[in-house]
PDB file of N, CA and C in Angstrom:
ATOM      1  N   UNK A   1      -2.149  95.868  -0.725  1.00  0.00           N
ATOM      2  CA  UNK A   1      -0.726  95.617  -0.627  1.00  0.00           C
ATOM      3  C   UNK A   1      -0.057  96.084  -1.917  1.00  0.00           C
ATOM      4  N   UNK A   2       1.378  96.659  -1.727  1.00  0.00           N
ATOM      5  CA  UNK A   2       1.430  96.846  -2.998  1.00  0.00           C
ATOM      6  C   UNK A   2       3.317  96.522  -3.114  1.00  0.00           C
ATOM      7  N   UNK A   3       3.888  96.271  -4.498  1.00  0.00           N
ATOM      8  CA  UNK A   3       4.876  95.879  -4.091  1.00  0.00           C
ATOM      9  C   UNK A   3       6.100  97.046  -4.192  1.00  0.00           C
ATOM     10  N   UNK A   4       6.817  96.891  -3.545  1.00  0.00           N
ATOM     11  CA  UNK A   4       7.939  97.693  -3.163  1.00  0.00           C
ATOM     12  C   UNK A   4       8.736  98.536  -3.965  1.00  0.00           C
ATOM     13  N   UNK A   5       9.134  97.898  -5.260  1.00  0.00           N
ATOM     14  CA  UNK A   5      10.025  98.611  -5.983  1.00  0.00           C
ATOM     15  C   UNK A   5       9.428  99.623  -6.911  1.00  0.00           C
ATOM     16  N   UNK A   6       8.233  99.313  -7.248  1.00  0.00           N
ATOM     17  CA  UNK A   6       7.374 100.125  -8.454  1.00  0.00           C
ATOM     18  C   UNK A   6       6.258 100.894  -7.796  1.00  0.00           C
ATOM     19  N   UNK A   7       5.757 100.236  -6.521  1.00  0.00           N
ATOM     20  CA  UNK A   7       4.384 101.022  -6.161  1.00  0.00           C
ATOM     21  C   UNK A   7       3.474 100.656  -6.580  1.00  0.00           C
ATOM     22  N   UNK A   8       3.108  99.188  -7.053  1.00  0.00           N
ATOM     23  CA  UNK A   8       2.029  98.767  -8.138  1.00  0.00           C
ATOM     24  C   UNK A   8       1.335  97.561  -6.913  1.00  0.00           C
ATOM     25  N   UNK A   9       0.035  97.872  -7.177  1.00  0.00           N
ATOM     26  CA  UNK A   9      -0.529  97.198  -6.146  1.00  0.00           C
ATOM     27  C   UNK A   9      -0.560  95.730  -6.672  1.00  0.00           C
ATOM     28  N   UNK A  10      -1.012  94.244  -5.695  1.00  0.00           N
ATOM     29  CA  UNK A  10      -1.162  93.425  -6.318  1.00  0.00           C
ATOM     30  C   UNK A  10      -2.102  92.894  -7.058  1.00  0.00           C
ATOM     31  N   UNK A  11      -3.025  93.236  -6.795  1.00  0.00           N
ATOM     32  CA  UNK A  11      -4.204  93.118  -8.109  1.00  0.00           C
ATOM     33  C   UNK A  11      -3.730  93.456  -9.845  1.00  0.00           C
ATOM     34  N   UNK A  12      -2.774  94.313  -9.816  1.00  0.00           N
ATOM     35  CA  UNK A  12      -2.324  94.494 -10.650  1.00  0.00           C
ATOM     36  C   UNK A  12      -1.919  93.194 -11.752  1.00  0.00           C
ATOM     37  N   UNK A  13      -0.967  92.494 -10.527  1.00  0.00           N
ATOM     38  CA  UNK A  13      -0.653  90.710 -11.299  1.00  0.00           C
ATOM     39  C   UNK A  13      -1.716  89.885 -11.654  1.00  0.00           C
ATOM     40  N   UNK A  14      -2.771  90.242 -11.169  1.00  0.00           N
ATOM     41  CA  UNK A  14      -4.025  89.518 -11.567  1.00  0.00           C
ATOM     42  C   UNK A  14      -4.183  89.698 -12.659  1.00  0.00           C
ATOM     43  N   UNK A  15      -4.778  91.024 -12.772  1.00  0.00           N
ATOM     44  CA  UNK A  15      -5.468  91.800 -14.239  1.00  0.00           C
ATOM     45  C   UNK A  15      -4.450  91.164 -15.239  1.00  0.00           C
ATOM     46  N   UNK A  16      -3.523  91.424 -14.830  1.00  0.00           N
ATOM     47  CA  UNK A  16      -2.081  90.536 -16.360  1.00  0.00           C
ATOM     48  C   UNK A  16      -2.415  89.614 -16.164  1.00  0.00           C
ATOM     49  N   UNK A  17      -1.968  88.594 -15.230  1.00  0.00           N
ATOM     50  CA  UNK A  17      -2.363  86.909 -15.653  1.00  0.00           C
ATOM     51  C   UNK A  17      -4.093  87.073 -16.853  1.00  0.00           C
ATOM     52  N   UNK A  18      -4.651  87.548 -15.835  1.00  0.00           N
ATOM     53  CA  UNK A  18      -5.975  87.448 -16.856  1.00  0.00           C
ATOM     54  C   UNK A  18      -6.144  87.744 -18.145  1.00  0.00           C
ATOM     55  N   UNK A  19      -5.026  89.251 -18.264  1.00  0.00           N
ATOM     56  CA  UNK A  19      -4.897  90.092 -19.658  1.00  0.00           C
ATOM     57  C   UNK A  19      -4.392  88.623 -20.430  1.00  0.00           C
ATOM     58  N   UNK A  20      -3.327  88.258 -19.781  1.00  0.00           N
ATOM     59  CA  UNK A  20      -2.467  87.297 -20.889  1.00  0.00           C
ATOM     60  C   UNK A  20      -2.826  86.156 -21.230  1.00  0.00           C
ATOM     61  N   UNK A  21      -3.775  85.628 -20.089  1.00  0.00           N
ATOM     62  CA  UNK A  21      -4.589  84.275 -20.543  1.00  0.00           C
ATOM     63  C   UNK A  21      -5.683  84.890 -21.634  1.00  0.00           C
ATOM     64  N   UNK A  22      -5.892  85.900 -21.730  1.00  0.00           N
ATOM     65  CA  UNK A  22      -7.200  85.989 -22.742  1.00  0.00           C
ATOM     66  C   UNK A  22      -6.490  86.096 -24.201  1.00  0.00           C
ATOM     67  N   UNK A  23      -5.515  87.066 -24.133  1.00  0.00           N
ATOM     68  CA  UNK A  23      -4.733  87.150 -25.170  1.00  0.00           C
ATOM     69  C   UNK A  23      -4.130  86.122 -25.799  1.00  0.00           C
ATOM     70  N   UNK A  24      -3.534  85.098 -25.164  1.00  0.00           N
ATOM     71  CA  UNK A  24      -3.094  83.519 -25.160  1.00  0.00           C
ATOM     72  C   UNK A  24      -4.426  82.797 -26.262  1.00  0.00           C
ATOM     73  N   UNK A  25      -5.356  82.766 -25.765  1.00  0.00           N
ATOM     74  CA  UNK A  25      -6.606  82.196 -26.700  1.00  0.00           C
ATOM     75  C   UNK A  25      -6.574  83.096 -27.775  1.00  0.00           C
ATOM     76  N   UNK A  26      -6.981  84.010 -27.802  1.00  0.00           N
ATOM     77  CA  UNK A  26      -6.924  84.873 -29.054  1.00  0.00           C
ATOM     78  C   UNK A  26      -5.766  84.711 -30.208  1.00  0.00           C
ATOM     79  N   UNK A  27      -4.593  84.297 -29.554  1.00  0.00           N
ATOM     80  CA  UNK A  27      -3.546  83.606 -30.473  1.00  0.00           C
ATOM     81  C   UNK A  27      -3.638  82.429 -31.072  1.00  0.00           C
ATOM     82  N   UNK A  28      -4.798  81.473 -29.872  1.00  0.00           N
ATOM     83  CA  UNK A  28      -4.629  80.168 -30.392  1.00  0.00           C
ATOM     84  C   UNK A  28      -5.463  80.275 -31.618  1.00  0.00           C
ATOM     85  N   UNK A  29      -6.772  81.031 -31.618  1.00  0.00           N
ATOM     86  CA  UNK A  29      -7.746  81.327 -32.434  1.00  0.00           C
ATOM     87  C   UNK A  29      -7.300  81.876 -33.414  1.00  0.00           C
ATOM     88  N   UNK A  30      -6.065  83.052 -33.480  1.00  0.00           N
ATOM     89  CA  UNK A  30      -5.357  83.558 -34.496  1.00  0.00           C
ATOM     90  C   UNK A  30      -5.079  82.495 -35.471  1.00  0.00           C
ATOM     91  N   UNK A  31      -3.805  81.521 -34.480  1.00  0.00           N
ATOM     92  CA  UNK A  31      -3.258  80.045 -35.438  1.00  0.00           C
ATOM     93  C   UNK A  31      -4.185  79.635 -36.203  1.00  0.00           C
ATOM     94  N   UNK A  32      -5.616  79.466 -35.795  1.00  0.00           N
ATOM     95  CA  UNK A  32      -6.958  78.462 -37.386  1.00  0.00           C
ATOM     96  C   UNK A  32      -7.223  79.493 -37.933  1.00  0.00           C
ATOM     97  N   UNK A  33      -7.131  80.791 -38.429  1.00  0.00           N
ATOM     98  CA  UNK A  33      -7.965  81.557 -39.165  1.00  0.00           C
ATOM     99  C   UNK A  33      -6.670  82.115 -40.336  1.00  0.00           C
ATOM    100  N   UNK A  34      -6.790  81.463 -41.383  1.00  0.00           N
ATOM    101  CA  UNK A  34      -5.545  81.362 -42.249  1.00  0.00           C
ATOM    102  C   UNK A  34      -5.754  82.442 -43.028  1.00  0.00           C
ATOM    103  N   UNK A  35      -6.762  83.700 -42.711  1.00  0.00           N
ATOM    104  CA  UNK A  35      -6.625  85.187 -42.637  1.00  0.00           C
ATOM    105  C   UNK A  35      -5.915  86.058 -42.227  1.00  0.00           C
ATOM    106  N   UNK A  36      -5.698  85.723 -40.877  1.00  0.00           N
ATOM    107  CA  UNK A  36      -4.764  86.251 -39.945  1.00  0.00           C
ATOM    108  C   UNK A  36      -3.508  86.660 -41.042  1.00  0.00           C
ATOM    109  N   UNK A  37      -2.763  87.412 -40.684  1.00  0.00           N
ATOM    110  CA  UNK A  37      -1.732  88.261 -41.061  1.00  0.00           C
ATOM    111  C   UNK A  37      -0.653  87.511 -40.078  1.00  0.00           C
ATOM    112  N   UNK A  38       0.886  87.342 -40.274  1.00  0.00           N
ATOM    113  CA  UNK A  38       1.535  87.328 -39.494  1.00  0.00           C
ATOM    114  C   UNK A  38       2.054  88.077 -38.532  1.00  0.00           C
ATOM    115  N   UNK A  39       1.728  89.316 -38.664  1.00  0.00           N
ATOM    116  CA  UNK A  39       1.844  90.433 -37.996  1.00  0.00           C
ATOM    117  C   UNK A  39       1.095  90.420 -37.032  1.00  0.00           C
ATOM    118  N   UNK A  40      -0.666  90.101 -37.024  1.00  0.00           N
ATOM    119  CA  UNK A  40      -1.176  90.140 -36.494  1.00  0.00           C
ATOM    120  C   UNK A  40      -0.697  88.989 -35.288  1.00  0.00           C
ATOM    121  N   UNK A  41      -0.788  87.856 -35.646  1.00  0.00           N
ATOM    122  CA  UNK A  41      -0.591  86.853 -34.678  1.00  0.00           C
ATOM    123  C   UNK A  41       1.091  86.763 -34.051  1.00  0.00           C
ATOM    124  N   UNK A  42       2.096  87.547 -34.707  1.00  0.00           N
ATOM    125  CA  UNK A  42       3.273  87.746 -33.752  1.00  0.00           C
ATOM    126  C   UNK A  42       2.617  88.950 -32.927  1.00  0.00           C
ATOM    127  N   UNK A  43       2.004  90.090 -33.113  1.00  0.00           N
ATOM    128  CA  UNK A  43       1.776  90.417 -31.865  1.00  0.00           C
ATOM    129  C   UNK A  43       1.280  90.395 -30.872  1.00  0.00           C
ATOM    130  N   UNK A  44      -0.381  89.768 -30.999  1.00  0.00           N
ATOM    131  CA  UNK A  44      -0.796  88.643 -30.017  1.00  0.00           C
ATOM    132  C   UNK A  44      -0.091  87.566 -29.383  1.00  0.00           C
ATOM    133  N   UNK A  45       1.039  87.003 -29.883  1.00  0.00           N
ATOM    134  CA  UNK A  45       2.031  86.373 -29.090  1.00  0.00           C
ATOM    135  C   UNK A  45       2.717  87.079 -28.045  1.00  0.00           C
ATOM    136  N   UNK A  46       3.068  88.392 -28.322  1.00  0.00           N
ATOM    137  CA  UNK A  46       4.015  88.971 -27.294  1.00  0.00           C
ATOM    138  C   UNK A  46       3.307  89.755 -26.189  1.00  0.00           C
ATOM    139  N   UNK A  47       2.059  90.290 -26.587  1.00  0.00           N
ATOM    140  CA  UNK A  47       1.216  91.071 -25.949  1.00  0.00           C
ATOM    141  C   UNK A  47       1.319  89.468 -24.869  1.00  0.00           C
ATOM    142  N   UNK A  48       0.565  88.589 -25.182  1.00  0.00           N
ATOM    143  CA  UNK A  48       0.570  87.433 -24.250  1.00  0.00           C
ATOM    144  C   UNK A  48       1.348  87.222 -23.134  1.00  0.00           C
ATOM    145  N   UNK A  49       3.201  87.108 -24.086  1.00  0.00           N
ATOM    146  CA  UNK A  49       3.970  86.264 -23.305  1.00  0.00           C
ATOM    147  C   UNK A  49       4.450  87.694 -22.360  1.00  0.00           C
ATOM    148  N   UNK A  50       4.027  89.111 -23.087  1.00  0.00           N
ATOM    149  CA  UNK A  50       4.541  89.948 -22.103  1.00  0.00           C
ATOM    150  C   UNK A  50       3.703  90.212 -20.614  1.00  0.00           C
ATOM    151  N   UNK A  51       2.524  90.500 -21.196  1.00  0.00           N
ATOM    152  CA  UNK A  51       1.045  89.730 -20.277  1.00  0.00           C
ATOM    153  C   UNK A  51       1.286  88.941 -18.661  1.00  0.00           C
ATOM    154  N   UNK A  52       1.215  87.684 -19.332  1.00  0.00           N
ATOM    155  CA  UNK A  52       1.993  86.432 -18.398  1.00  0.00           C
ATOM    156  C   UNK A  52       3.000  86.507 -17.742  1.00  0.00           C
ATOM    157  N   UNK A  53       3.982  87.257 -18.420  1.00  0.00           N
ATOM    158  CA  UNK A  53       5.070  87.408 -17.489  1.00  0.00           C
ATOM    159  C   UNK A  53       5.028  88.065 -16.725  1.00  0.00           C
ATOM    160  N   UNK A  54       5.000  89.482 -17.044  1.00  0.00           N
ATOM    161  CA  UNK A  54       4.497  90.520 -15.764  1.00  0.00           C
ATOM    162  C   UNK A  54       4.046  90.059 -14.706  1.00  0.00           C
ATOM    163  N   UNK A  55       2.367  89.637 -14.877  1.00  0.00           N
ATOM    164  CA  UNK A  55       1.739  89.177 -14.009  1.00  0.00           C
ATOM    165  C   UNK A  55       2.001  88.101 -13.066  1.00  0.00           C
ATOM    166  N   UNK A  56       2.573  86.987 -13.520  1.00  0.00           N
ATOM    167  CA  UNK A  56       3.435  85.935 -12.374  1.00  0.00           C
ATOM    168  C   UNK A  56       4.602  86.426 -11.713  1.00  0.00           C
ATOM    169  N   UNK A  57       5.500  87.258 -12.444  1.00  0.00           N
ATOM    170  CA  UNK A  57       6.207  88.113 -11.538  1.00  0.00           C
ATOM    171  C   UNK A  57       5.706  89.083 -10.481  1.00  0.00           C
ATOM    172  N   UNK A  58       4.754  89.710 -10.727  1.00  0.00           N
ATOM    173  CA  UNK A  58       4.271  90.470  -9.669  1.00  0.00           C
ATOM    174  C   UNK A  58       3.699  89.382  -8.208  1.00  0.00           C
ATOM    175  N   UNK A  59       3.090  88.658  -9.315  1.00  0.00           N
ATOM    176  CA  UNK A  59       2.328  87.605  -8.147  1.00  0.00           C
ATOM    177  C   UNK A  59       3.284  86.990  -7.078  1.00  0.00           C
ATOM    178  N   UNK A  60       4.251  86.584  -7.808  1.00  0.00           N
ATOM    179  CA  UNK A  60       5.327  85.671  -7.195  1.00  0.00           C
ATOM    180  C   UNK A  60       5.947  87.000  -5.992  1.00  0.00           C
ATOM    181  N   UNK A  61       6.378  88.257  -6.156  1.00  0.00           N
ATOM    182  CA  UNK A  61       6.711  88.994  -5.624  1.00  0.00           C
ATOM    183  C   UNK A  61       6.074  89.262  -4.542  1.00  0.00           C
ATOM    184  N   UNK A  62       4.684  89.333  -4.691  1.00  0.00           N
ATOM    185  CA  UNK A  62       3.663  89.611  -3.622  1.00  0.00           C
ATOM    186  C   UNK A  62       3.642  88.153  -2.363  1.00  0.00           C
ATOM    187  N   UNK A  63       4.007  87.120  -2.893  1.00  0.00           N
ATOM    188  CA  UNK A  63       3.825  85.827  -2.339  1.00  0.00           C
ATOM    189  C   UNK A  63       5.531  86.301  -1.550  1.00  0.00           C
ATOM    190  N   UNK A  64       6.262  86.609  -2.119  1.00  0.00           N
ATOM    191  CA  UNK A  64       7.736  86.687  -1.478  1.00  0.00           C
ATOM    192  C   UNK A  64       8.944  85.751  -1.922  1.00  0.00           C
ATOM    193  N   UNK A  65       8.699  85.896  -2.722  1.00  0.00           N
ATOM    194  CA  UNK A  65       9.568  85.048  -3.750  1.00  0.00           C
ATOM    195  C   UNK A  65      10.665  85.254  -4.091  1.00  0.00           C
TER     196      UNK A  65
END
């Protein structure tokens, strides 16, 4: 199945939810390692929240939302 406006199948929303939940930990893990760079861990934040979003949007789209 794929959705309408882009041509992007729905598996697609998967792979993101998954991308962004992994990335999500990797941030939390970022937060204890007082190595981390801020750079580093703002962009693991967005990679995330961009991640997550995508992916529930697609999902939600595919559901008919």
């Amino acid at each position: 199945m794929f959705i309408a406006p882009w041509n992007v199948p729905v598996w697609a929303g998967y792979v993101l939810i998954l991308l962004g939940l992994i990335t999500a930990l990797w941030f939390l893990f970022a937060l204890r390692d007082p190595k981390q760079g801020f750079k580093s861990i703002l962009t693991s934040a967005l990679i995330a929240s961009a991640c997550l979003g995508f992916g529930i949007y697609i999902f939600l789209i595919s559901l008919g939302f």
